[in-house]
C-alpha atoms as a PDB file:
ATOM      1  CA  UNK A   1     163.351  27.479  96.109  1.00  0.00           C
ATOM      2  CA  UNK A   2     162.607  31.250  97.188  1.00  0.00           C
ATOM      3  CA  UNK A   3     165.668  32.886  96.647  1.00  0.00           C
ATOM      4  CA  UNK A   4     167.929  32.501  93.521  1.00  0.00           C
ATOM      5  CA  UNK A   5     171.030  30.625  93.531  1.00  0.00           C
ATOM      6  CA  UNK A   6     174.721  32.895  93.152  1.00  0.00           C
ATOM      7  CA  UNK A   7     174.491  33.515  89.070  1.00  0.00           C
ATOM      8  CA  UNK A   8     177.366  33.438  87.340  1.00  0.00           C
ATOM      9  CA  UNK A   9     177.939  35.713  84.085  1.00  0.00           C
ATOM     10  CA  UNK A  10     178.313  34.045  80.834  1.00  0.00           C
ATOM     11  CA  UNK A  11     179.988  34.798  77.701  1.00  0.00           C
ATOM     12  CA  UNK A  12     177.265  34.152  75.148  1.00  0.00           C
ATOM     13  CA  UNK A  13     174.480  36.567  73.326  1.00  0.00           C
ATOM     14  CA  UNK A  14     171.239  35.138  74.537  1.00  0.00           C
ATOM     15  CA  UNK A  15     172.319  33.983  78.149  1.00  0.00           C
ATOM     16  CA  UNK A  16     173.726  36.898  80.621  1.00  0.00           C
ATOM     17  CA  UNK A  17     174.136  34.330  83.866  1.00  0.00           C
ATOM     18  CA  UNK A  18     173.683  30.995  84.889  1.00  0.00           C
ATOM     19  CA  UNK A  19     173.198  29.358  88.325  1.00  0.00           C
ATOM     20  CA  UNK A  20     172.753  26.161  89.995  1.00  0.00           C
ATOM     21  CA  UNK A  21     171.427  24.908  93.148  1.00  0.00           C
ATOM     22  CA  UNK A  22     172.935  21.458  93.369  1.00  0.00           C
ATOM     23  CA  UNK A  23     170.614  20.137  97.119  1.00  0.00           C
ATOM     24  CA  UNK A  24     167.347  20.784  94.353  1.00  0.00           C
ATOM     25  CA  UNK A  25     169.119  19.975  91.102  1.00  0.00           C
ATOM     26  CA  UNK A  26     167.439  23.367  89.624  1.00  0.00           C
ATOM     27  CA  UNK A  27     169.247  25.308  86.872  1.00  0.00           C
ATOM     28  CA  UNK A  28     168.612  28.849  86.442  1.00  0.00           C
ATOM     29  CA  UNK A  29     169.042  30.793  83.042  1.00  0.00           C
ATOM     30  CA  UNK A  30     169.385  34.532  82.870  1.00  0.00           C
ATOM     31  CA  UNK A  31     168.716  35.626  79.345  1.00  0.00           C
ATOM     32  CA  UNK A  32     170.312  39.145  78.112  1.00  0.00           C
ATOM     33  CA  UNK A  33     166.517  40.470  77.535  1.00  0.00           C
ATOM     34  CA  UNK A  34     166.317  40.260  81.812  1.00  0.00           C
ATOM     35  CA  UNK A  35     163.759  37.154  81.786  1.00  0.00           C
ATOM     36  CA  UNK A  36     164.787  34.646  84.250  1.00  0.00           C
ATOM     37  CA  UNK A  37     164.206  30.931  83.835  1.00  0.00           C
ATOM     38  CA  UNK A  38     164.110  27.559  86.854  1.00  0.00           C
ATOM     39  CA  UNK A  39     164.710  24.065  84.430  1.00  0.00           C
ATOM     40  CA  UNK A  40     164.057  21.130  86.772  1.00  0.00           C
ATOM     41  CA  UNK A  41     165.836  18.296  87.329  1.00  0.00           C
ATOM     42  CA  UNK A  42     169.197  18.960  85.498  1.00  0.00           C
ATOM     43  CA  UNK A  43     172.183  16.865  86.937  1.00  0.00           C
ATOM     44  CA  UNK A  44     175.055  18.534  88.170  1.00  0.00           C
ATOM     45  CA  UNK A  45     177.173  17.374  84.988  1.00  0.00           C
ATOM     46  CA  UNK A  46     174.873  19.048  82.322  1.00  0.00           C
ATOM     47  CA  UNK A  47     174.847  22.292  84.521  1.00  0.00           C
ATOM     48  CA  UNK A  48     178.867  21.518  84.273  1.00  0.00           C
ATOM     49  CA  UNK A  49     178.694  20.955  80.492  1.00  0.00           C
ATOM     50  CA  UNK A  50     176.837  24.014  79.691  1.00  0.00           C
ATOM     51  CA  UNK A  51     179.549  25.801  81.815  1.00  0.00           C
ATOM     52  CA  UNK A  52     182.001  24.685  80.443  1.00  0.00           C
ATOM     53  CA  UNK A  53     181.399  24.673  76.685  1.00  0.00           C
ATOM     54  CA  UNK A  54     182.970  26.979  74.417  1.00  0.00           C
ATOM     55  CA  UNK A  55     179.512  27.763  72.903  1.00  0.00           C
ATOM     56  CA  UNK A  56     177.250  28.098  75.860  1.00  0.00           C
ATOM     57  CA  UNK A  57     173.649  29.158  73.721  1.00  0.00           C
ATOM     58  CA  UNK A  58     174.393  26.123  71.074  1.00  0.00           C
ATOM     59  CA  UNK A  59     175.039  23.332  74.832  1.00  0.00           C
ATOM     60  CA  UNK A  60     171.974  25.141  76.401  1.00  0.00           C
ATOM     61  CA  UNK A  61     169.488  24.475  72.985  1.00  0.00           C
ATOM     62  CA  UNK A  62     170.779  21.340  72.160  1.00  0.00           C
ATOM     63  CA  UNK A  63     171.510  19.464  75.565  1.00  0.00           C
ATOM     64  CA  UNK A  64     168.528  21.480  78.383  1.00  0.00           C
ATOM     65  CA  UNK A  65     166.284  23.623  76.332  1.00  0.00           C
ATOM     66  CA  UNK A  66     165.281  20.803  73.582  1.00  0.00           C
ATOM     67  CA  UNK A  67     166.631  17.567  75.347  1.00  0.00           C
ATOM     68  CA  UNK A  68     163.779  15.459  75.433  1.00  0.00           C
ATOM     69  CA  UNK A  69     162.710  12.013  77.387  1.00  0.00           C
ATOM     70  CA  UNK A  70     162.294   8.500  76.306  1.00  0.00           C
ATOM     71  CA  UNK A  71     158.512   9.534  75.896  1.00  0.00           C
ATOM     72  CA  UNK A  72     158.737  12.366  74.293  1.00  0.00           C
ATOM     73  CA  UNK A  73     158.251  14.941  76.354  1.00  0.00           C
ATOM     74  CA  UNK A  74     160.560  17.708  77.875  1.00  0.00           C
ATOM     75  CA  UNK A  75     163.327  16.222  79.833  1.00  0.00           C
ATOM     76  CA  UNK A  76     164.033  19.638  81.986  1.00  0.00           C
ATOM     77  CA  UNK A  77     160.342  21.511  82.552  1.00  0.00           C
ATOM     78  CA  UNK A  78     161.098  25.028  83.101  1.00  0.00           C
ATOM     79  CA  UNK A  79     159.129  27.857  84.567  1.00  0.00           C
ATOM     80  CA  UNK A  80     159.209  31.335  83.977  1.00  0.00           C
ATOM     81  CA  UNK A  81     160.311  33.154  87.277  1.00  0.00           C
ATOM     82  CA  UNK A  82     160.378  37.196  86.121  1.00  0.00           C
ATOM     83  CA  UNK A  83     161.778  39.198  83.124  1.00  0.00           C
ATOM     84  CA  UNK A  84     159.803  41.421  80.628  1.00  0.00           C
ATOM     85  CA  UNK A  85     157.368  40.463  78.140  1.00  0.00           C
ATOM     86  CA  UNK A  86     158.336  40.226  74.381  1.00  0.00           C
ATOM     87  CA  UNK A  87     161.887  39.890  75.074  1.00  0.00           C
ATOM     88  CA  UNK A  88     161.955  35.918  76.107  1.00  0.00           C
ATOM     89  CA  UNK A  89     164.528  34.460  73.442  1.00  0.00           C
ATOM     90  CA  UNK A  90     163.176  31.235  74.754  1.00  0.00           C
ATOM     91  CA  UNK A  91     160.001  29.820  72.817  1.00  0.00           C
ATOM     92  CA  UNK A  92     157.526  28.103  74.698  1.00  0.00           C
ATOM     93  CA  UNK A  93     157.865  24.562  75.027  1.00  0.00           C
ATOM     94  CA  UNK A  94     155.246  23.895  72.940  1.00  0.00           C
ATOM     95  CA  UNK A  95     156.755  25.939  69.880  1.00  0.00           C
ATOM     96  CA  UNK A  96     158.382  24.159  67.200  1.00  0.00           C
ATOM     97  CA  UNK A  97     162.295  24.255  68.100  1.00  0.00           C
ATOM     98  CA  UNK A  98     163.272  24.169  64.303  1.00  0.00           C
ATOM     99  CA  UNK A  99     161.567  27.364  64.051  1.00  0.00           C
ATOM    100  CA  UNK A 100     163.949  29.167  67.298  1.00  0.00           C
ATOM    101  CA  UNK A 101     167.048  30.679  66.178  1.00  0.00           C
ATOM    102  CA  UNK A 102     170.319  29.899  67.343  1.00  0.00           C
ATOM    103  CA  UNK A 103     172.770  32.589  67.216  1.00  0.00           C
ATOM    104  CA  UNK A 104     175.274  30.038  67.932  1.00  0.00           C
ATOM    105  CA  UNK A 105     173.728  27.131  65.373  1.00  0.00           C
ATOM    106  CA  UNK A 106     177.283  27.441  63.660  1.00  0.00           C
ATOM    107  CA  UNK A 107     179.445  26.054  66.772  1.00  0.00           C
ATOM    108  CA  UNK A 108     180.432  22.213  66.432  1.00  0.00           C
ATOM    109  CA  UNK A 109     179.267  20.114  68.659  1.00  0.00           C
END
């Protein structure tokens, strides 16, 4: 995909927008710090859940940034697609996630 999907602003303190292209099943993540992020793969109903969950940072770590496979490995690869260095809030993926902070660690599930 060239162009970016229509974003749409979320209430949260790490993500600023989110956007979906449903024909590629690609999610896109705007963090506040600018960086902009393409997660393959993602159904339509986890882009819905992370929509529509009161805690939108705590559904996005839990359910696309961590969400692993049966073997292991990432379930949604993402790519970098622009924003300033220094200010990803995302860790790579091969970072330990126990070490990222969740500003929103306190929201049930």
């Amino acid at each position: 995909m060239d162009a970016l999907p229509q974003m749409q602003p979320v209430v949260s303190t790490q993500i600023a927008a989110v956007g979906y292209a449903m024909d590629s099943r690609e999610l896109f993540i705007e963090f506040i710090g600018g960086a902009i992020y393409r997660y393959e793969d993602v159904p339509p109903e986890v882009h819905a859940g992370l929509t529509g969950h009161a805690s939108v940072g705590a559904y996005f770590y839990k359910h696309i940034k961590y969400a692993k496979a049966d073997d292991g490995a990432l379930r949604y690869p993402y790519t970098k697609l622009r924003g300033p260095v220094g200010l990803d809030p995302a860790p790579a993926a091969t970072e330990n996630p126990a070490k990222a902070e969740d500003p929103d660690d306190d929201v049930p599930f």
